[in-house]
Protein backbone atom coordinates (compact mmCIF):
# COMPACT_ATOMS: atom_id res chain seq x y z
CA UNK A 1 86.98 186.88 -20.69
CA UNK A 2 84.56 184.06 -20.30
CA UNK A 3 82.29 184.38 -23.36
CA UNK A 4 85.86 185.18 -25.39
CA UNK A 5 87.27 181.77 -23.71
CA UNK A 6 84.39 179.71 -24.46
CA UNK A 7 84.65 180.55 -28.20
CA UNK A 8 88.10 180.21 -28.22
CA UNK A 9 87.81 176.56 -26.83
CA UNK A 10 84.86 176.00 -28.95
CA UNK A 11 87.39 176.82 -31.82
CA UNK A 12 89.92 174.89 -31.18
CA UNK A 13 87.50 171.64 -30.61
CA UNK A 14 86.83 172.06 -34.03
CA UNK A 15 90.10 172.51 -35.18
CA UNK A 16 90.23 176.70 -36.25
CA UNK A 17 93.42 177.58 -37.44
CA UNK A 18 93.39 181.29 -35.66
CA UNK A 19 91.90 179.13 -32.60
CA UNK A 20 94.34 177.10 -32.21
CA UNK A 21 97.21 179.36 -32.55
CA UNK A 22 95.80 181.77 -30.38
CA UNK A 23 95.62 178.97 -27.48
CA UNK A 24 99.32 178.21 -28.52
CA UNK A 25 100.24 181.70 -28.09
CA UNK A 26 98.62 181.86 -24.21
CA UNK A 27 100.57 178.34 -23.84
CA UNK A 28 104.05 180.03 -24.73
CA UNK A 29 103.42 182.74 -22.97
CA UNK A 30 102.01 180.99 -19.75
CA UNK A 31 99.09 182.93 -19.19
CA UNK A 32 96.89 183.64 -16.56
CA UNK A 33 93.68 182.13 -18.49
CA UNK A 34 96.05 178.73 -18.80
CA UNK A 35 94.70 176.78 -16.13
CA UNK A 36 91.33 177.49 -16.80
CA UNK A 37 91.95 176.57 -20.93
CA UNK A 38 93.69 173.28 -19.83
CA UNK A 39 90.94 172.17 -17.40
CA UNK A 40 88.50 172.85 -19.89
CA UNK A 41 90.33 171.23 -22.87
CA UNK A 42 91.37 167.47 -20.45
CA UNK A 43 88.28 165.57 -21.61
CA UNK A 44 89.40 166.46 -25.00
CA UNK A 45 92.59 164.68 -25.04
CA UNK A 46 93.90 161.53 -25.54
CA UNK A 47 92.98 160.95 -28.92
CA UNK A 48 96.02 161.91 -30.94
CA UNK A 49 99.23 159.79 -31.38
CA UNK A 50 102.32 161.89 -30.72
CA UNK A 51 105.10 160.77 -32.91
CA UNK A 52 108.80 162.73 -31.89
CA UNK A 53 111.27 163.02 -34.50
CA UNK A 54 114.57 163.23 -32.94
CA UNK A 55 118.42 163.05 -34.46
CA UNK A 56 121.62 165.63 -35.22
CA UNK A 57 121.30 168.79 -36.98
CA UNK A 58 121.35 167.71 -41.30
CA UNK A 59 119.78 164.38 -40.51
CA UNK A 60 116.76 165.95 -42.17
CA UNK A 61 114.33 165.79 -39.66
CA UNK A 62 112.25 169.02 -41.06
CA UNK A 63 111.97 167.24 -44.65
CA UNK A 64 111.04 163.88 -43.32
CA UNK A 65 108.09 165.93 -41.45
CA UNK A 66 106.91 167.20 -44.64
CA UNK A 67 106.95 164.20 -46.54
CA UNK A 68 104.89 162.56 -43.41
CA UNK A 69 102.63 165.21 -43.19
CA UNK A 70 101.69 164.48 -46.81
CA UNK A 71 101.21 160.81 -46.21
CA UNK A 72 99.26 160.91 -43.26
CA UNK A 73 96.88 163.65 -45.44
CA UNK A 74 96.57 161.54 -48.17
CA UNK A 75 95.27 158.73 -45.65
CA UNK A 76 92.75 161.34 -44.55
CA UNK A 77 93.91 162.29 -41.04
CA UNK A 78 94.43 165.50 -39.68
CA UNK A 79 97.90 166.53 -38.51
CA UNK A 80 99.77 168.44 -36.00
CA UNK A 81 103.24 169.57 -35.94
CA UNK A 82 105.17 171.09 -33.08
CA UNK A 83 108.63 172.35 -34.41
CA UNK A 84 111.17 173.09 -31.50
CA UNK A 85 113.64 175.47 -32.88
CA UNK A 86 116.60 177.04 -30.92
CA UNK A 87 115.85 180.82 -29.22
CA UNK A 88 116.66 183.87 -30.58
CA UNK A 89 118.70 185.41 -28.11
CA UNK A 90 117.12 189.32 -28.90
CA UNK A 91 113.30 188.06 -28.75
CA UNK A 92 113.27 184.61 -26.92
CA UNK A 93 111.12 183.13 -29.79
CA UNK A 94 111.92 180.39 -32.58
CA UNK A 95 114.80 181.14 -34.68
CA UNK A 96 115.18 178.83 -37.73
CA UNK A 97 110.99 178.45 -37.76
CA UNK A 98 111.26 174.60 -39.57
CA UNK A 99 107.66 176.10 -41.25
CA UNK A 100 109.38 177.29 -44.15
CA UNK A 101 110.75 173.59 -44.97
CA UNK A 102 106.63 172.60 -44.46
CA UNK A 103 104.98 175.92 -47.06
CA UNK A 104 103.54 173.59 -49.29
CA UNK A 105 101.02 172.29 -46.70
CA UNK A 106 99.83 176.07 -45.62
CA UNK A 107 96.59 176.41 -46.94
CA UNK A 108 95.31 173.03 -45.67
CA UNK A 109 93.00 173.55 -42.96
CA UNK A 110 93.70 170.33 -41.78
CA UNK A 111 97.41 171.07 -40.82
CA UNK A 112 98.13 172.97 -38.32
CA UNK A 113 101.83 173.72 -37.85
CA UNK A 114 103.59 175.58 -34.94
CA UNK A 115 107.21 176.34 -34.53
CA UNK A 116 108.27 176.97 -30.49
CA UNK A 117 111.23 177.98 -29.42
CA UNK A 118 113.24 176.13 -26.43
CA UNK A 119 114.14 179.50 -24.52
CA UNK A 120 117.02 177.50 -22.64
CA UNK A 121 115.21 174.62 -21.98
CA UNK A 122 117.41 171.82 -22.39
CA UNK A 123 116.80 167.86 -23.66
CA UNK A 124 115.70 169.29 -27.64
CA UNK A 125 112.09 170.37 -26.54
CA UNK A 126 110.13 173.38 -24.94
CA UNK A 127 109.01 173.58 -21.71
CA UNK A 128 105.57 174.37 -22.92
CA UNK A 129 105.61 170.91 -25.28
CA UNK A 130 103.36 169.27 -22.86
CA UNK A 131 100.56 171.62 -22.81
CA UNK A 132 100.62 172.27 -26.67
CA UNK A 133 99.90 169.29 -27.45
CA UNK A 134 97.22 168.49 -25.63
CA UNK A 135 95.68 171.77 -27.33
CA UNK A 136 97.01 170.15 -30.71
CA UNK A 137 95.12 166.74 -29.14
CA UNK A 138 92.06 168.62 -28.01
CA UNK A 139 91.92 170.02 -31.66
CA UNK A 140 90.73 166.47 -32.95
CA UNK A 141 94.83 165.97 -34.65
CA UNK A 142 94.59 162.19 -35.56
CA UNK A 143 98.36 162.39 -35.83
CA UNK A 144 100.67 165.08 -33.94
CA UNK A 145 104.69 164.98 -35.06
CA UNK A 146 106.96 166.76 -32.81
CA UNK A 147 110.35 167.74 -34.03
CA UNK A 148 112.87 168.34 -32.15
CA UNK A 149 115.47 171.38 -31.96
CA UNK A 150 118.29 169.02 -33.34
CA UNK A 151 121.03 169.34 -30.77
CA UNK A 152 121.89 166.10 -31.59
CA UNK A 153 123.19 163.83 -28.57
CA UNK A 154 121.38 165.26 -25.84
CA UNK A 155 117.70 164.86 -27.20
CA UNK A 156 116.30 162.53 -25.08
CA UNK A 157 113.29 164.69 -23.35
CA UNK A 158 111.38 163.24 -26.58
CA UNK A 159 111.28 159.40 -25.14
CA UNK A 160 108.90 160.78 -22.44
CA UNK A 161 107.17 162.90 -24.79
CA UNK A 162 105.87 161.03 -27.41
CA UNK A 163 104.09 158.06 -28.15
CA UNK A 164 106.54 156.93 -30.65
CA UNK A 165 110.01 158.07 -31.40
CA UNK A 166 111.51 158.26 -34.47
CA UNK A 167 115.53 158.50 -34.34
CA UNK A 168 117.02 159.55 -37.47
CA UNK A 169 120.35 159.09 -39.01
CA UNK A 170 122.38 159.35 -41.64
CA UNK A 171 125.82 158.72 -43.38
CA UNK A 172 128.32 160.53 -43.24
CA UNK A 173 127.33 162.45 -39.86
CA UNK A 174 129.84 160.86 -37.73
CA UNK A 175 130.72 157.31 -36.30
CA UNK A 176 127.17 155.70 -35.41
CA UNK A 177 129.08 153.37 -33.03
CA UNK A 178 129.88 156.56 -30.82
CA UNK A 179 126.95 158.36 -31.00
CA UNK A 180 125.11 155.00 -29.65
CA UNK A 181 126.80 155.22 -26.90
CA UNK A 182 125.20 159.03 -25.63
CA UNK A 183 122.35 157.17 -25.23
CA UNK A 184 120.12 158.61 -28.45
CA UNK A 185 120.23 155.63 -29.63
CA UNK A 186 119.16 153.49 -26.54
CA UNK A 187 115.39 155.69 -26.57
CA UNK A 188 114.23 155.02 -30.72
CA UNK A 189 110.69 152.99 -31.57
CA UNK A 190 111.75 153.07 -35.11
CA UNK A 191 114.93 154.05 -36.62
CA UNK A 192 115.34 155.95 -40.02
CA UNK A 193 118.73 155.93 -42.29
CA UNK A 194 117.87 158.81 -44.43
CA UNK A 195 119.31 160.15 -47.31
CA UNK A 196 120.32 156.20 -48.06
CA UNK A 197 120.85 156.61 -51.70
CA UNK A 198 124.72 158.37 -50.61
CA UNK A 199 127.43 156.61 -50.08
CA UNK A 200 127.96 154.52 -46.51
CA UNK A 201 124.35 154.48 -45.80
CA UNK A 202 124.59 150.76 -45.81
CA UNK A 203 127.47 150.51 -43.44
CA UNK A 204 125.26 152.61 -40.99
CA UNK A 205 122.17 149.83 -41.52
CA UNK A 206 124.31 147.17 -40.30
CA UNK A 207 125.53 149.21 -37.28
CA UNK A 208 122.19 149.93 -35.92
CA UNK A 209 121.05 146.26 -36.94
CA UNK A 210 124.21 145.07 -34.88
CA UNK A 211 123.07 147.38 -31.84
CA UNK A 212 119.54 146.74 -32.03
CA UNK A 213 120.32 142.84 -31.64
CA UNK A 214 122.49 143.57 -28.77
CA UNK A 215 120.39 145.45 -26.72
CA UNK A 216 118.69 143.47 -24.23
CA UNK A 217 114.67 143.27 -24.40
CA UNK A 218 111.87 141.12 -22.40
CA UNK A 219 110.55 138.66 -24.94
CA UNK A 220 107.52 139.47 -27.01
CA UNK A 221 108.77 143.04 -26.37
CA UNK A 222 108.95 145.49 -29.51
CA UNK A 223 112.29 145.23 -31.81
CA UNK A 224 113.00 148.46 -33.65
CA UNK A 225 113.03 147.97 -37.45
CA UNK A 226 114.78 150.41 -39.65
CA UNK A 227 113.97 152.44 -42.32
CA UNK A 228 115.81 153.60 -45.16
CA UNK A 229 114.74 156.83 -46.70
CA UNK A 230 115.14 159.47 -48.86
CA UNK A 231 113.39 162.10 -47.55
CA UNK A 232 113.24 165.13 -50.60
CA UNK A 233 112.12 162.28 -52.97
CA UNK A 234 109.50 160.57 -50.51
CA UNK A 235 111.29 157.54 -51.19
CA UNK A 236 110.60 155.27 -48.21
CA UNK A 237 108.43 157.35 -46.22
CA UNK A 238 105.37 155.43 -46.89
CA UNK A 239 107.03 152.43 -45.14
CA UNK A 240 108.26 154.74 -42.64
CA UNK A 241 104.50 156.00 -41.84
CA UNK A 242 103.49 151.44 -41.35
CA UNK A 243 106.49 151.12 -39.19
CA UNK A 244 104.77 153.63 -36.72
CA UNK A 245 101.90 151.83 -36.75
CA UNK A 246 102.81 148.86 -36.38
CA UNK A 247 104.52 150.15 -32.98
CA UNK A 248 100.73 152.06 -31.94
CA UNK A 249 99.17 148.58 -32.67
CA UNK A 250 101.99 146.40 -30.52
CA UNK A 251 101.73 149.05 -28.03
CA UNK A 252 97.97 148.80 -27.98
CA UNK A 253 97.77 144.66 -27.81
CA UNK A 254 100.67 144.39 -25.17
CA UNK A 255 99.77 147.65 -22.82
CA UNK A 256 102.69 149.04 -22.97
CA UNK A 257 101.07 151.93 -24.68
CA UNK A 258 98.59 153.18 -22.03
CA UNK A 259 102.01 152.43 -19.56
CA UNK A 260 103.69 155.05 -21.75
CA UNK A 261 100.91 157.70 -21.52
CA UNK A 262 100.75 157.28 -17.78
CA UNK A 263 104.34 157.69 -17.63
CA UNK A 264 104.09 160.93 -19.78
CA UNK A 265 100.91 162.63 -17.80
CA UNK A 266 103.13 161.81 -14.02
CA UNK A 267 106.29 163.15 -15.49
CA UNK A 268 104.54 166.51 -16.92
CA UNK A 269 102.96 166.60 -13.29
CA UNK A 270 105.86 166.12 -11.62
CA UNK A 271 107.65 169.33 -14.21
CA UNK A 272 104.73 171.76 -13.08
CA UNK A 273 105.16 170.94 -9.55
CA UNK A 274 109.10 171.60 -10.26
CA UNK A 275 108.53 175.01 -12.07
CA UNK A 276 106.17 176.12 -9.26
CA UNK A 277 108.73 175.28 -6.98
CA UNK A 278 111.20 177.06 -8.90
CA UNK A 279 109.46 180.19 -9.33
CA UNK A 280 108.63 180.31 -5.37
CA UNK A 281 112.27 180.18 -5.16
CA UNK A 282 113.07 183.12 -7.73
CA UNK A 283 110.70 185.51 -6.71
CA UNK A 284 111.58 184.72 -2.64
CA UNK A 285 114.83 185.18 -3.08
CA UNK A 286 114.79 189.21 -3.10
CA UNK A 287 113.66 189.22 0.06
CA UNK A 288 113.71 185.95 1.68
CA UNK A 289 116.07 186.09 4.43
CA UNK A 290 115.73 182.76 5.24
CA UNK A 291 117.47 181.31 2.54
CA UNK A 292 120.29 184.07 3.11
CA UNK A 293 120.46 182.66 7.00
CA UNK A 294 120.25 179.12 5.67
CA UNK A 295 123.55 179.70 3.16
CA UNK A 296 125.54 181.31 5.99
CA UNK A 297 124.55 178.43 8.12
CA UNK A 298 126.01 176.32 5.34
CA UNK A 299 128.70 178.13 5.02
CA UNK A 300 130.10 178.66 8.86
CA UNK A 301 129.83 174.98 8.68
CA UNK A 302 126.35 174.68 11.15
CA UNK A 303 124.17 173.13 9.07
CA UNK A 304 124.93 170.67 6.29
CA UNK A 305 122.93 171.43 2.61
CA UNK A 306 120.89 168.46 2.94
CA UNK A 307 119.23 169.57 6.08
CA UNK A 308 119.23 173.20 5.31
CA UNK A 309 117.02 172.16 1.78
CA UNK A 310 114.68 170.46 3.60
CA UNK A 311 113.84 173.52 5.99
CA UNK A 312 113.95 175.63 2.39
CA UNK A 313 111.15 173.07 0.65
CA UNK A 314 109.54 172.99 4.06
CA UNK A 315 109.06 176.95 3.91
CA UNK A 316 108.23 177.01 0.33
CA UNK A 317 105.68 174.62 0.32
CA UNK A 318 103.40 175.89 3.45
């Protein structure tokens, strides 16, 4: 496997399409060559910005990602995009696949798309997010978009993901006031009113310009602007595309960007150490009596749950 793996890497350093999907595919799947690929691939990464595009199914996230892509192409920068898509419940893999909305950027090289499916993870991304995009980084992607599965008010995994996030709206999906409040729109960088040429989109400008002002910030910290758009006719999205920049640069001068990273690379630490954990756990229990004795002792009132999880992480971790 190690002459296959080192042209596999080599690939995907120089940004192969097969290359890179193939590394995807041992992500997903959580192979046994993925510790090996990501300690190979860490002085690779680091170089991309990771933009998340977040907001309620019809918002049209998958359209906005298009008309990005095309931007960020026509600037000369190669592009990533991670689309999280709900599971399948028959195969466990991505059901709506958001490529379909993205065909006419197929043939360039220099795009490399990848829908992944959530398979019950919760918060709008994958569990595997982390480690595909670092492969997406390691592939030299000057720009990586992540979009999520659009479950609307529970999507905020992609604050902690992402460099940048992008919260989306539009009218006519509800009262903005109320969806504030479930805390979407307490995690945006930059906040988009799409489809603005309908009908209320104005009335949904001034709510998030009335929010934004009353959310308390340091000083000198970054105010959100917002962005009107209209996605299918790339009307806006160039402004859209300086708006996250502007946030990368303010990030850059204050700090607060490498703060974010460091954030990012503890909590995807902390999520490993979790699933290991977790899969100790699953496989023990068909034949760990312990944590059969430890329940009872619950149970019969012997041992309180605190206590009786502290022996279990005790055991699991020697």
């Amino acid at each position: 496997m190690s002459v296959a793996l080192d042209a596999l890497l080599a690939g995907v350093r120089t940004g192969q399409r097969r290359a890179v999907a193939r590394t995807l595919s041992l992500v997903e799947n959580d192979s046994p060559h993925l510790r090996e690929v990501m300690r190979r691939l860490a002085p690779d990464s680091g170089y991309a910005h990771v933009v998340g595009l977040t907001g309620a199914p019809g918002v049209g996230k998958s359209t906005t990602t298009s008309e990005l892509v095309a931007e960020l192409r026509t600037a000369g920068q190669r592009v990533g995009v991670l689309a999280i898509d709900p599971s399948s419940p028959f195969s466990g893999g991505a059901l709506l696949g958001d490529r379909i909305r993205m065909q006419v950027h197929s043939t360039d090289n220099d795009v490399l798309i990848r829908s992944m499916a959530t398979r019950g993870h919760l918060g709008g991304l994958s569990a595997a997010t982390p480690q595909a995009l670092r492969v997406l980084d390691a592939a030299r992607c000057d720009t990586v978009i992540v979009e999520t599965v659009g479950v609307g008010q529970s999507e905020v995994d992609i604050a902690d993901a992402c460099d940048t996030t992008v919260v989306l709206m539009a009218p006519g999906m509800g009262d903005s006031v109320q969806a504030a409040k479930a805390g979407v729109l307490e995690i945006g960088d930059v906040y988009v009113v799409n489809k603005s040429d309908r009908p209320g989109a104005q009335a949904v400008v001034r709510d998030l310009r009335t929010m934004i002002a009353l959310t308390e910030r340091a000083d000198g910290a970054w105010k959100p602007p917002i962005v009107s758009t209209v996605s299918h006719t790339g009307s806006g999205v160039a402004e859209l595309l300086l708006r996250i920049g502007e946030h990368r640069a303010a990030g850059e001068a204050s700090g607060a960007w490498g703060s974010r990273r460091q954030r990012r690379a503890g909590l995807e630490i902390q999520a490993l150490v979790l699933g290991t954990l977790r899969r100790r756990l699953i496989v023990g229990q068909h034949d760990a009596d312990g944590l059969v004795e430890l329940a009872r002792s619950v149970r019969e009132g012997e041992l309180d749950s605190y206590t009786a999880a502290d022996r279990l992480l005790e055991e699991l971790t020697n």
